[in-house]
Protein backbone atom coordinates (compact mmCIF):
# COMPACT_ATOMS: atom_id res chain seq x y z
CA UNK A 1 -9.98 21.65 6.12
CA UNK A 2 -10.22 18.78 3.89
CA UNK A 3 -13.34 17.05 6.24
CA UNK A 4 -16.05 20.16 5.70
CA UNK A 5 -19.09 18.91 4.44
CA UNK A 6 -18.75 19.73 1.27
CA UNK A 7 -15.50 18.52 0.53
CA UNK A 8 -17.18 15.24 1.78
CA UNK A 9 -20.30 15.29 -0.20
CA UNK A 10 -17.70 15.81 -2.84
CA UNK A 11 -15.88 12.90 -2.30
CA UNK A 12 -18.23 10.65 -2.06
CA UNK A 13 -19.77 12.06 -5.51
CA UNK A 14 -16.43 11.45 -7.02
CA UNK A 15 -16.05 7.77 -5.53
CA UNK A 16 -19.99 6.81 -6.30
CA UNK A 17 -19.50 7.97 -10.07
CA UNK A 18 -16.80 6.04 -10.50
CA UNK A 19 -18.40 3.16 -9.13
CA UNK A 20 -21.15 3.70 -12.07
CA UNK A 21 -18.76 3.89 -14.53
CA UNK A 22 -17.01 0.97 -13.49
CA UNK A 23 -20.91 -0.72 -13.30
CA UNK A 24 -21.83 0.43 -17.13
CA UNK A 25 -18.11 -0.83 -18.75
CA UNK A 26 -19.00 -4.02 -16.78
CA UNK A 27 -22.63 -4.29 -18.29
CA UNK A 28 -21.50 -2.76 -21.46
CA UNK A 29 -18.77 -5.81 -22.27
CA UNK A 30 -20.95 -8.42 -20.36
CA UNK A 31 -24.31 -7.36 -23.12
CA UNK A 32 -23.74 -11.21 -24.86
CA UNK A 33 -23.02 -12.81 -22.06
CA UNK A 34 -25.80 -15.68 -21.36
CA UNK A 35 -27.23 -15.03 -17.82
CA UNK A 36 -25.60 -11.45 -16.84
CA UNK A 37 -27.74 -9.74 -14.65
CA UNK A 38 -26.88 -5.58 -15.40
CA UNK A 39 -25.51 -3.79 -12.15
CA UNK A 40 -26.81 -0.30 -11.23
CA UNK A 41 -25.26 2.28 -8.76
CA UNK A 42 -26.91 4.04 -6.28
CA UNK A 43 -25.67 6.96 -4.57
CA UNK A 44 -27.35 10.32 -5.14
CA UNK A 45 -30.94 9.66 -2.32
CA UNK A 46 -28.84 8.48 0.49
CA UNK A 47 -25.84 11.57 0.18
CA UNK A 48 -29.23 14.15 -0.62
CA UNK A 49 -30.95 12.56 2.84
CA UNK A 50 -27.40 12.70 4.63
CA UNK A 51 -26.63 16.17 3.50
CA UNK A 52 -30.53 17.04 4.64
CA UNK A 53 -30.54 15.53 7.94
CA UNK A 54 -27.23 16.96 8.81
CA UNK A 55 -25.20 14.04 8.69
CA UNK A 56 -21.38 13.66 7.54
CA UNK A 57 -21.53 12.62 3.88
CA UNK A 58 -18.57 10.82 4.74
CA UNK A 59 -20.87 7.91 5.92
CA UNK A 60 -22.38 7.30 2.12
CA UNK A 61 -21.46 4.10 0.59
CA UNK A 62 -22.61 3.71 -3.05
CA UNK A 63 -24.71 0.57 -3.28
CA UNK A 64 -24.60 -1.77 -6.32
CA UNK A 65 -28.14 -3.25 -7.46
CA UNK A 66 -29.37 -5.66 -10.02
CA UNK A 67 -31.15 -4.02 -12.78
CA UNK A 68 -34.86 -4.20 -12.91
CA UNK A 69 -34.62 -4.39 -16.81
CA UNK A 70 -36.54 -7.05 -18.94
CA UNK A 71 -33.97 -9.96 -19.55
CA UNK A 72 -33.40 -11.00 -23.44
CA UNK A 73 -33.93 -14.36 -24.74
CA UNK A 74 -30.17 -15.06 -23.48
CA UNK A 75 -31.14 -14.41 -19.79
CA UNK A 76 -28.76 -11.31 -20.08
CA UNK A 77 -31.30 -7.62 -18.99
CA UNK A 78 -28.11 -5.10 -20.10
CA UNK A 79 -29.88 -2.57 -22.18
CA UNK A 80 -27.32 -1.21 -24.76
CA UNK A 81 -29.14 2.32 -25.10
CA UNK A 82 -29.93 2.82 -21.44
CA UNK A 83 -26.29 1.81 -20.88
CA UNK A 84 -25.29 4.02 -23.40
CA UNK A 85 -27.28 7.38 -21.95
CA UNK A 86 -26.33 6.48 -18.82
CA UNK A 87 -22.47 6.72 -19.53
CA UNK A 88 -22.87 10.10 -21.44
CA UNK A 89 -24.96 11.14 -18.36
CA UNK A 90 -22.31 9.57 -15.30
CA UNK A 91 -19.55 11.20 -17.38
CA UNK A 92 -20.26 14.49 -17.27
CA UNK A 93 -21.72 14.40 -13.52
CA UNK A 94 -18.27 13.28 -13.37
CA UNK A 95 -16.69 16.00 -15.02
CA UNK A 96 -18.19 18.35 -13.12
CA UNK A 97 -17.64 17.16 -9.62
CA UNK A 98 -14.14 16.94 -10.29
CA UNK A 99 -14.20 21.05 -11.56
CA UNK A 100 -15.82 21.69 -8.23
CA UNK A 101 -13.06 19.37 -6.51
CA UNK A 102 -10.43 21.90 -8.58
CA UNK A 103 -12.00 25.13 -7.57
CA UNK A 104 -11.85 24.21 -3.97
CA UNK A 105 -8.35 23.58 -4.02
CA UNK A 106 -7.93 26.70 -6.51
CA UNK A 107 -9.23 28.17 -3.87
CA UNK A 108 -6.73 26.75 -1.11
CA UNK A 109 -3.66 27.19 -2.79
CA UNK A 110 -4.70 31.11 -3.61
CA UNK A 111 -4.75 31.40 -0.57
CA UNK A 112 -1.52 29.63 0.46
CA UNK A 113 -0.09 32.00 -2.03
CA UNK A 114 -1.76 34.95 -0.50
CA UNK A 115 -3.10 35.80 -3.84
């Protein structure tokens, strides 16, 4: 029940976003330090090619890059607004994978109820 593909893809959505988030607050509170080189999650091409081919999304590991951003006179590349934009943008991806992740059990427990 809980293994169908899309309960999967949803999964790893849920575990790749919070990866990102965990990325940005890392980049975000590392901005001044001398020589931090910005982290970037990557997720979304290899679940879409997965999900495509007709693999299990279960086999989807995010994977954690160096950002290709120009690096400031400190040697640190985190770019405040990109950073910024890319929070607002990972949190409500975020919030809306876990809606989906609530209608599908909605879903299940109606019908444990026999509603």
């Amino acid at each position: 029940m809980f293994d169908d593909v899309s309960s999967s893809a949803l999964r790893v959505a849920v575990a790749g976003l919070s990866a990102r988030q965990s990325a940005i607050a890392d980049n975000i509170a590392n901005i001044e330090t001398p020589g931090y080189q910005a982290r970037k999650v990557q997720f979304e091409q290899a679940l879409s090619g997965a999900l495509a081919s007709g693999e299990s999304p279960s086999s989807v590991t995010p994977s954690v890059q160096r950002s290709l951003e120009p690096t400031r006179l400190n040697g640190s590349n985190v770019n405040l607004d990109e950073e910024t934009l890319s929070h607002i943008d990972t949190t409500m991806r975020y919030q809306l994978a876990l809606r989906a992740v609530d209608s599908k059990f909605g879903l299940l427990r109606d019908a444990i109820k026999g509603a």
